[in-house]
PDB file of N, CA and C in Angstrom:
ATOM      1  N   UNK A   1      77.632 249.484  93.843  1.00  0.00           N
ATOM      2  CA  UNK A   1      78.753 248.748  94.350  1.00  0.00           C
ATOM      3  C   UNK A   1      79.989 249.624  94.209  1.00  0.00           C
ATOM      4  N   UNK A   2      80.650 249.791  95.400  1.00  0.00           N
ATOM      5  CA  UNK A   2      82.040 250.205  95.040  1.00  0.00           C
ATOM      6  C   UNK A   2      83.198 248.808  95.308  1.00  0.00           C
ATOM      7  N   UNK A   3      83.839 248.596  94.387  1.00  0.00           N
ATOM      8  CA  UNK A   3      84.926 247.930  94.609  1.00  0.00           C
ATOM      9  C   UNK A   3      86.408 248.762  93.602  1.00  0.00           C
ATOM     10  N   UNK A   4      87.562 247.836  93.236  1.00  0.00           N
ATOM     11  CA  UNK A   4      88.760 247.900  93.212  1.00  0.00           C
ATOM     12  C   UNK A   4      88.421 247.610  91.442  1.00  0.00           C
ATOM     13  N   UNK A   5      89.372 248.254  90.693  1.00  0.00           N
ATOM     14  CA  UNK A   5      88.950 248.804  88.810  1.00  0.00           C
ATOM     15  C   UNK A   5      89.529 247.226  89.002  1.00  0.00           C
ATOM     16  N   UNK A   6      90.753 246.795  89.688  1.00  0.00           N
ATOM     17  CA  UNK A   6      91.323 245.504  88.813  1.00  0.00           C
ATOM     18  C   UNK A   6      90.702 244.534  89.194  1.00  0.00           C
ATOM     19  N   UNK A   7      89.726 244.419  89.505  1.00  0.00           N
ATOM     20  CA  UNK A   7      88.940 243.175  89.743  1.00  0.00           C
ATOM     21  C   UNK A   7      87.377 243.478  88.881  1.00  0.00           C
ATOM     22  N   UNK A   8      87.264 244.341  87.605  1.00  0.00           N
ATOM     23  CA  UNK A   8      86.086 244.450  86.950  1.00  0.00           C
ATOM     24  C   UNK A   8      86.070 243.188  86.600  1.00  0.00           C
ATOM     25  N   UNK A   9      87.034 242.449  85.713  1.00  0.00           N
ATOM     26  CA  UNK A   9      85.957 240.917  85.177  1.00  0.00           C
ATOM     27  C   UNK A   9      85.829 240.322  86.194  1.00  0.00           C
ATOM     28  N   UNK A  10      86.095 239.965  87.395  1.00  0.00           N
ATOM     29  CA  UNK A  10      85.409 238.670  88.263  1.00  0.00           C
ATOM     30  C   UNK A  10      84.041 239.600  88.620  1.00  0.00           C
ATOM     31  N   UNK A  11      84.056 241.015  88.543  1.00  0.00           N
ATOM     32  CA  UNK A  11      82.677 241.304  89.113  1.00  0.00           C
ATOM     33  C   UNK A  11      81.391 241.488  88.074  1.00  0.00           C
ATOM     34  N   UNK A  12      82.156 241.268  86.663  1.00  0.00           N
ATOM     35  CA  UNK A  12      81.140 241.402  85.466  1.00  0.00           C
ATOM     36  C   UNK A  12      80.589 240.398  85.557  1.00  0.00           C
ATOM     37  N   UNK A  13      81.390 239.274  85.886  1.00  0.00           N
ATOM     38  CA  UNK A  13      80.985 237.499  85.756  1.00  0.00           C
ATOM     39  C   UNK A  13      80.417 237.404  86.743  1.00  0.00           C
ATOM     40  N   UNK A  14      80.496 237.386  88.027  1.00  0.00           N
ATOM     41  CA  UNK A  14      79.307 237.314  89.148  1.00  0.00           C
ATOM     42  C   UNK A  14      77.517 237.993  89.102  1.00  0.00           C
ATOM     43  N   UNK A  15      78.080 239.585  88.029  1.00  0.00           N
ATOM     44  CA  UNK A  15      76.935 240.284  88.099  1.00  0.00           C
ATOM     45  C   UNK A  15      75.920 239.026  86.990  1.00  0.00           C
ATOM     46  N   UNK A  16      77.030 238.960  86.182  1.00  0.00           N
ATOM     47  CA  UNK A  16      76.153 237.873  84.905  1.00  0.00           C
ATOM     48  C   UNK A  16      75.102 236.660  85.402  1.00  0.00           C
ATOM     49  N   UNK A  17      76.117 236.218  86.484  1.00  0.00           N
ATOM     50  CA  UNK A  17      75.647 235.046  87.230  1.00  0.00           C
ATOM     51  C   UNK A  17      74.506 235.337  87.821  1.00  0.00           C
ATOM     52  N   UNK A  18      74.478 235.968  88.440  1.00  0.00           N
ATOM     53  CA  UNK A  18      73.040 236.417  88.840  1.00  0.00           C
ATOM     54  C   UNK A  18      71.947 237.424  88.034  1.00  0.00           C
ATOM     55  N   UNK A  19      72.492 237.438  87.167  1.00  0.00           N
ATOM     56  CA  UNK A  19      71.281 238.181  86.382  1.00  0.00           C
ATOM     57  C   UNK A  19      71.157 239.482  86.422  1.00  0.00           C
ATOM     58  N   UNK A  20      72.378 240.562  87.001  1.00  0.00           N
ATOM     59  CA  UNK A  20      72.263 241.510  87.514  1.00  0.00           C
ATOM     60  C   UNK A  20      72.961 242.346  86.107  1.00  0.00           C
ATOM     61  N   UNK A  21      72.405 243.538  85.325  1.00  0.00           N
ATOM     62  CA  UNK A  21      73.391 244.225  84.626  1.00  0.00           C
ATOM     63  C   UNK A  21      73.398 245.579  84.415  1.00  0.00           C
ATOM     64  N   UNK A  22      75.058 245.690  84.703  1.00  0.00           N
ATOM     65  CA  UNK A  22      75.665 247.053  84.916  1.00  0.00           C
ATOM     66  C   UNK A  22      74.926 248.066  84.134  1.00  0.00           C
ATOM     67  N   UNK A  23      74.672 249.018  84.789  1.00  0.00           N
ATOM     68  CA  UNK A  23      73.812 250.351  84.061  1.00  0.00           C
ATOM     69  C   UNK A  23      74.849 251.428  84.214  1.00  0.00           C
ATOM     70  N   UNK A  24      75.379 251.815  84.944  1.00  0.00           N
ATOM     71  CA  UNK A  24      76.472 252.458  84.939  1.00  0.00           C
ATOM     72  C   UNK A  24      77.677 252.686  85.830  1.00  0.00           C
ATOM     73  N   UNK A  25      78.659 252.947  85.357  1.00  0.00           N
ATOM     74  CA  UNK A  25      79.874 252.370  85.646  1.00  0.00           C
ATOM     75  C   UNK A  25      80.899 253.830  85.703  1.00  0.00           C
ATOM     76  N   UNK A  26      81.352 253.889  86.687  1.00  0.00           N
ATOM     77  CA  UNK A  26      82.674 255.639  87.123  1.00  0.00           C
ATOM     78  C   UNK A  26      83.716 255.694  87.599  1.00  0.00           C
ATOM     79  N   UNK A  27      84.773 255.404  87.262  1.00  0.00           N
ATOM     80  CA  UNK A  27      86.269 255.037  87.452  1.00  0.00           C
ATOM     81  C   UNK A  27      86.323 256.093  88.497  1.00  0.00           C
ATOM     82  N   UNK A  28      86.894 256.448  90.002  1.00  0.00           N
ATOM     83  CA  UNK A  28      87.493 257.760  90.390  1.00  0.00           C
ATOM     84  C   UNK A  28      88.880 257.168  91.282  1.00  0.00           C
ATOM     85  N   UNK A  29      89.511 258.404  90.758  1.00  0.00           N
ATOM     86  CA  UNK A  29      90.691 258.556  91.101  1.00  0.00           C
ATOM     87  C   UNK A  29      91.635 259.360  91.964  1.00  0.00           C
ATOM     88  N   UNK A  30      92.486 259.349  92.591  1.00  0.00           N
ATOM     89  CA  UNK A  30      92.521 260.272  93.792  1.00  0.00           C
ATOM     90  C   UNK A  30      93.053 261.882  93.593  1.00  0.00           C
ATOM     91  N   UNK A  31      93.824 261.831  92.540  1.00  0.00           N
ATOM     92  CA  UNK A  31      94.305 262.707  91.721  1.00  0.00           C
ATOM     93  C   UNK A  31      94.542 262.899  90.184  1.00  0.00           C
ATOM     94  N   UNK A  32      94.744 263.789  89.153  1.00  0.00           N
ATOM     95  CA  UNK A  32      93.870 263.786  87.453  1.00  0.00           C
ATOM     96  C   UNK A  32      95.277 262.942  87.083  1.00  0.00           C
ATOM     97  N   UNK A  33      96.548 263.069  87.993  1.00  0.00           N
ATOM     98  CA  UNK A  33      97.534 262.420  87.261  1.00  0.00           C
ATOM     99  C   UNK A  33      98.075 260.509  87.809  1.00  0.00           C
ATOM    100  N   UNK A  34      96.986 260.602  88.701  1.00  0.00           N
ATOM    101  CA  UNK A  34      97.094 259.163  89.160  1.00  0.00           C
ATOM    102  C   UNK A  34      96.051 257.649  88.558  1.00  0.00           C
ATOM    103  N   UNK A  35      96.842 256.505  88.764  1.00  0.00           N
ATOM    104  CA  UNK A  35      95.072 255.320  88.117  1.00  0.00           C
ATOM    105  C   UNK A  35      94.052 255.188  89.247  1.00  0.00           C
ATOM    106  N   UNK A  36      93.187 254.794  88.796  1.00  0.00           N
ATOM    107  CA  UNK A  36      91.675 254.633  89.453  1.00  0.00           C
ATOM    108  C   UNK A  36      92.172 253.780  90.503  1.00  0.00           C
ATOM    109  N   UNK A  37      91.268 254.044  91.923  1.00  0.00           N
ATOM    110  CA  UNK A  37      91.686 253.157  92.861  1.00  0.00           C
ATOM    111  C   UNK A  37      90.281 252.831  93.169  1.00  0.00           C
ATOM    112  N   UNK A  38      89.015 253.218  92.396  1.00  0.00           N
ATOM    113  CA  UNK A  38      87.776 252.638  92.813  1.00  0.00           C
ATOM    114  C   UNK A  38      87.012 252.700  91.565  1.00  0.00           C
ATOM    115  N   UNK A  39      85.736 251.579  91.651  1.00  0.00           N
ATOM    116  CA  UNK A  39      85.331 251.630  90.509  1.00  0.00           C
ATOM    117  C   UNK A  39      83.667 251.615  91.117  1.00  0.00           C
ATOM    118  N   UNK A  40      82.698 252.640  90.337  1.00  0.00           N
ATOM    119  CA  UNK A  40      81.503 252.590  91.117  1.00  0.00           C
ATOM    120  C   UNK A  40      80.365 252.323  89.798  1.00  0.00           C
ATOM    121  N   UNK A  41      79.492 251.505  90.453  1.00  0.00           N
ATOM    122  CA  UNK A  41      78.857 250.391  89.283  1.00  0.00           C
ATOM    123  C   UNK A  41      77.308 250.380  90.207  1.00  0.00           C
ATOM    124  N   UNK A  42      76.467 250.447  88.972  1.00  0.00           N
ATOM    125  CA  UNK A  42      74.998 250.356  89.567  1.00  0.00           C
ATOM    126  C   UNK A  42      74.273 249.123  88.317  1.00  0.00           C
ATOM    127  N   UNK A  43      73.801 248.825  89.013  1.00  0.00           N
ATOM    128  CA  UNK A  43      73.364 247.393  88.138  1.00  0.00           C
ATOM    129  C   UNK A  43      71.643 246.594  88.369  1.00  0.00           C
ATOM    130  N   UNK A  44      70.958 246.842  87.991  1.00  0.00           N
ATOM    131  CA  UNK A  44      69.634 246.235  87.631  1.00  0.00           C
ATOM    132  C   UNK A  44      69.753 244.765  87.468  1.00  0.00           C
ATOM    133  N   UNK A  45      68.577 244.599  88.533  1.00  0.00           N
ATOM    134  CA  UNK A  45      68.311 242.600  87.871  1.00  0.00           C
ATOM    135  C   UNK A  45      67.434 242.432  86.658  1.00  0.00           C
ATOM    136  N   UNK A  46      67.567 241.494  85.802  1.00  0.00           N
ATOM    137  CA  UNK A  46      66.819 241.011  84.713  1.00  0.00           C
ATOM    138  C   UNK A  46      66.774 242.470  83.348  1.00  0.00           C
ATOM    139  N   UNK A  47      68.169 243.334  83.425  1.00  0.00           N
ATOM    140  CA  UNK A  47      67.558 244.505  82.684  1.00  0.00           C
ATOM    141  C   UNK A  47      68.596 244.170  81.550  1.00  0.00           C
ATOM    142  N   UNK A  48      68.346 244.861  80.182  1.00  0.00           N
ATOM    143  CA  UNK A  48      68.844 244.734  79.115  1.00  0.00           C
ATOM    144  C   UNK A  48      70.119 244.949  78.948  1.00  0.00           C
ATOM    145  N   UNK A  49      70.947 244.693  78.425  1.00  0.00           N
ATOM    146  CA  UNK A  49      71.940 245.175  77.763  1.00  0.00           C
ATOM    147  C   UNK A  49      72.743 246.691  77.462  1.00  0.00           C
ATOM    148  N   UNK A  50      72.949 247.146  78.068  1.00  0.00           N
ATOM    149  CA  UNK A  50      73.016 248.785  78.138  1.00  0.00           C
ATOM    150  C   UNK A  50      73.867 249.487  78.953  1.00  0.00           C
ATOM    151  N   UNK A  51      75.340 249.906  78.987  1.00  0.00           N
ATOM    152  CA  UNK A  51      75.879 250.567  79.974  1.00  0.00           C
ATOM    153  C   UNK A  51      76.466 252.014  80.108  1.00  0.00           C
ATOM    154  N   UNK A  52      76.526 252.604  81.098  1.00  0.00           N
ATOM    155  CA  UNK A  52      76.455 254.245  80.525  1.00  0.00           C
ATOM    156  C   UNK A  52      78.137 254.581  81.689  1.00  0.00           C
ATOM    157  N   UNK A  53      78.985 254.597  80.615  1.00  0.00           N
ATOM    158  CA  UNK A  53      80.333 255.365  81.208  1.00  0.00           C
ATOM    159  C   UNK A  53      80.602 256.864  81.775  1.00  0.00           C
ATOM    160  N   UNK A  54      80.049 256.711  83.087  1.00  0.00           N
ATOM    161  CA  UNK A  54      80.485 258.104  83.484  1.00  0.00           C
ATOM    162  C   UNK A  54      81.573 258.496  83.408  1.00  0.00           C
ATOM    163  N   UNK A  55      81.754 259.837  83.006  1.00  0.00           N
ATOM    164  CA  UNK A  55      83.404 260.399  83.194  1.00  0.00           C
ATOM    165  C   UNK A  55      84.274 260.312  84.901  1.00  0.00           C
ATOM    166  N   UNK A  56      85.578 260.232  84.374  1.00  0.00           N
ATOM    167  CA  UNK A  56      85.823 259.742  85.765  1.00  0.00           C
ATOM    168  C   UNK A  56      85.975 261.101  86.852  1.00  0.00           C
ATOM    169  N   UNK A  57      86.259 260.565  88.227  1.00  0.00           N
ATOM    170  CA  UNK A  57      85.779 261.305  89.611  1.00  0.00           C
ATOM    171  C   UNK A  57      87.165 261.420  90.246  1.00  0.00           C
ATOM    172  N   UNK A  58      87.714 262.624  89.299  1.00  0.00           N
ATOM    173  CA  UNK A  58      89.078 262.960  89.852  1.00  0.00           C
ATOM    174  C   UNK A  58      88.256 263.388  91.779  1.00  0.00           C
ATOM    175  N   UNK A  59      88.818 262.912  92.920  1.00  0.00           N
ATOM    176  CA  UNK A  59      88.976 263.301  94.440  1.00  0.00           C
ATOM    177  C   UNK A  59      89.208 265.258  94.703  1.00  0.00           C
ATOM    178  N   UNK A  60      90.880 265.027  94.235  1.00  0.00           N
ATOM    179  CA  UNK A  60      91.487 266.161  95.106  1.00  0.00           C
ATOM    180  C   UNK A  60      92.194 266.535  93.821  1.00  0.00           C
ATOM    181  N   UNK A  61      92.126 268.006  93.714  1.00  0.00           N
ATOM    182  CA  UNK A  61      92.669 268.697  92.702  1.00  0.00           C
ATOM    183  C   UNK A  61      93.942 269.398  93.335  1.00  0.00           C
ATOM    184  N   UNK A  62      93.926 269.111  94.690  1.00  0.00           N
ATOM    185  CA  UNK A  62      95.474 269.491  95.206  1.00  0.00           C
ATOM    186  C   UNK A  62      95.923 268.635  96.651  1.00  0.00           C
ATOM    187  N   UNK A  63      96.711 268.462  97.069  1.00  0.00           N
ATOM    188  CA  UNK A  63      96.680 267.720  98.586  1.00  0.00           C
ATOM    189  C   UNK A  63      95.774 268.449  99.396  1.00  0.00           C
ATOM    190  N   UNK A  64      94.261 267.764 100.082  1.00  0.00           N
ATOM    191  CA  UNK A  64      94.105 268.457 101.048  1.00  0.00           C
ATOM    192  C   UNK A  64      92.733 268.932 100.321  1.00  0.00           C
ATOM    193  N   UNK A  65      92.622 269.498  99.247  1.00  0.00           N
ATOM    194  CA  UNK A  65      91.866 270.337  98.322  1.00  0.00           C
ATOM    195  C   UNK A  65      90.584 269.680  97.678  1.00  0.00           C
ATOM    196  N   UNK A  66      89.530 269.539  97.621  1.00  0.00           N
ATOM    197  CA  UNK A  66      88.665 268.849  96.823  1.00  0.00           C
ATOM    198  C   UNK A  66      88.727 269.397  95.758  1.00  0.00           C
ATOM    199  N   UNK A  67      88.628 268.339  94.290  1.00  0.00           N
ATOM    200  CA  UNK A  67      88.045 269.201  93.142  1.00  0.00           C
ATOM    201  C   UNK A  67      86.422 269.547  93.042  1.00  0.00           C
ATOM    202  N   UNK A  68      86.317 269.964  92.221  1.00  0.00           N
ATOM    203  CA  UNK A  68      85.372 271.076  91.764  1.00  0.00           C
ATOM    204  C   UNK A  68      83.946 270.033  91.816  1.00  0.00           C
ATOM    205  N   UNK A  69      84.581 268.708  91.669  1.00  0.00           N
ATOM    206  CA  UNK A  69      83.262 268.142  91.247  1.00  0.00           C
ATOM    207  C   UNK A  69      82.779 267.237  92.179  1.00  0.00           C
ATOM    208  N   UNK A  70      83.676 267.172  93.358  1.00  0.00           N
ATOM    209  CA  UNK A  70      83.005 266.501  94.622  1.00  0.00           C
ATOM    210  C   UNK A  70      82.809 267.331  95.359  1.00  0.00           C
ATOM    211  N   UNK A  71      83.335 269.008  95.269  1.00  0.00           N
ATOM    212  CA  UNK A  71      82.363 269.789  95.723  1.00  0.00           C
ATOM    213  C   UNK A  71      81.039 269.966  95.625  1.00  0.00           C
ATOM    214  N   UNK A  72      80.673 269.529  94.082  1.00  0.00           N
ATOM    215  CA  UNK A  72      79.519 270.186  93.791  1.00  0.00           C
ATOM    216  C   UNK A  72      78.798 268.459  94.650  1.00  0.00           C
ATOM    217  N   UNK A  73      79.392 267.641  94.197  1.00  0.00           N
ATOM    218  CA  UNK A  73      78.692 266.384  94.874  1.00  0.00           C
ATOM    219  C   UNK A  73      77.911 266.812  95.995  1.00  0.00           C
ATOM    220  N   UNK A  74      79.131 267.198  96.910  1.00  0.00           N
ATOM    221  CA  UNK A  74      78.643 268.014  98.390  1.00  0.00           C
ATOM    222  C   UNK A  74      77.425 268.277  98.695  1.00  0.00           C
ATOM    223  N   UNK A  75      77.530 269.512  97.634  1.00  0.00           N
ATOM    224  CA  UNK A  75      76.700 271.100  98.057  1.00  0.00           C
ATOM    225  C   UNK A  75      75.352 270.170  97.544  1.00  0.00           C
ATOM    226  N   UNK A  76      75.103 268.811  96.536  1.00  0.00           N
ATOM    227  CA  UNK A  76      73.933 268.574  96.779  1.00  0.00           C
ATOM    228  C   UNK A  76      73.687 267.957  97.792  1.00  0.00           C
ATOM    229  N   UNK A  77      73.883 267.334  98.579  1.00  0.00           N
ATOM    230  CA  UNK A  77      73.616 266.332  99.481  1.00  0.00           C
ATOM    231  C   UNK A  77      72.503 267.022 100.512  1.00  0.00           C
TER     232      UNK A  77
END
């Protein structure tokens, strides 16, 4: 799921509702000095208790510029 960071509790409480739980969870942001404008969440039905905080997904390391690590995103695809 990608949605919006300020709406994590209505989407913790829906995932609850259905039985669905977050496995891991990656704040990214558009730049290292700006807040998160997306929040990306993978979530299992009927699974335990357990969530794994990825480090967050700085975009652009300059206007225009990708950083280093949605390059490498890239080059796997």
């Amino acid at each position: 799921m990608i949605h919006r960071p300020d709406r994590l509790s209505e989407i913790f409480n829906m995932l609850s509702k259905y039985r669905l739980e977050p496995k891991t969870l990656r704040l990214v942001q558009p730049f290292s000095d700006s807040a998160p404008t997306m929040v990306l969440i993978e979530s299992r039905k009927n699974a335990r208790q357990e969530i794994k905080i990825l480090p967050t997904l700085v975009i652009y390391k300059a206007q225009g510029e990708y950083s280093d690590s949605v390059n490498k995103i890239y080059m796997n695809l």
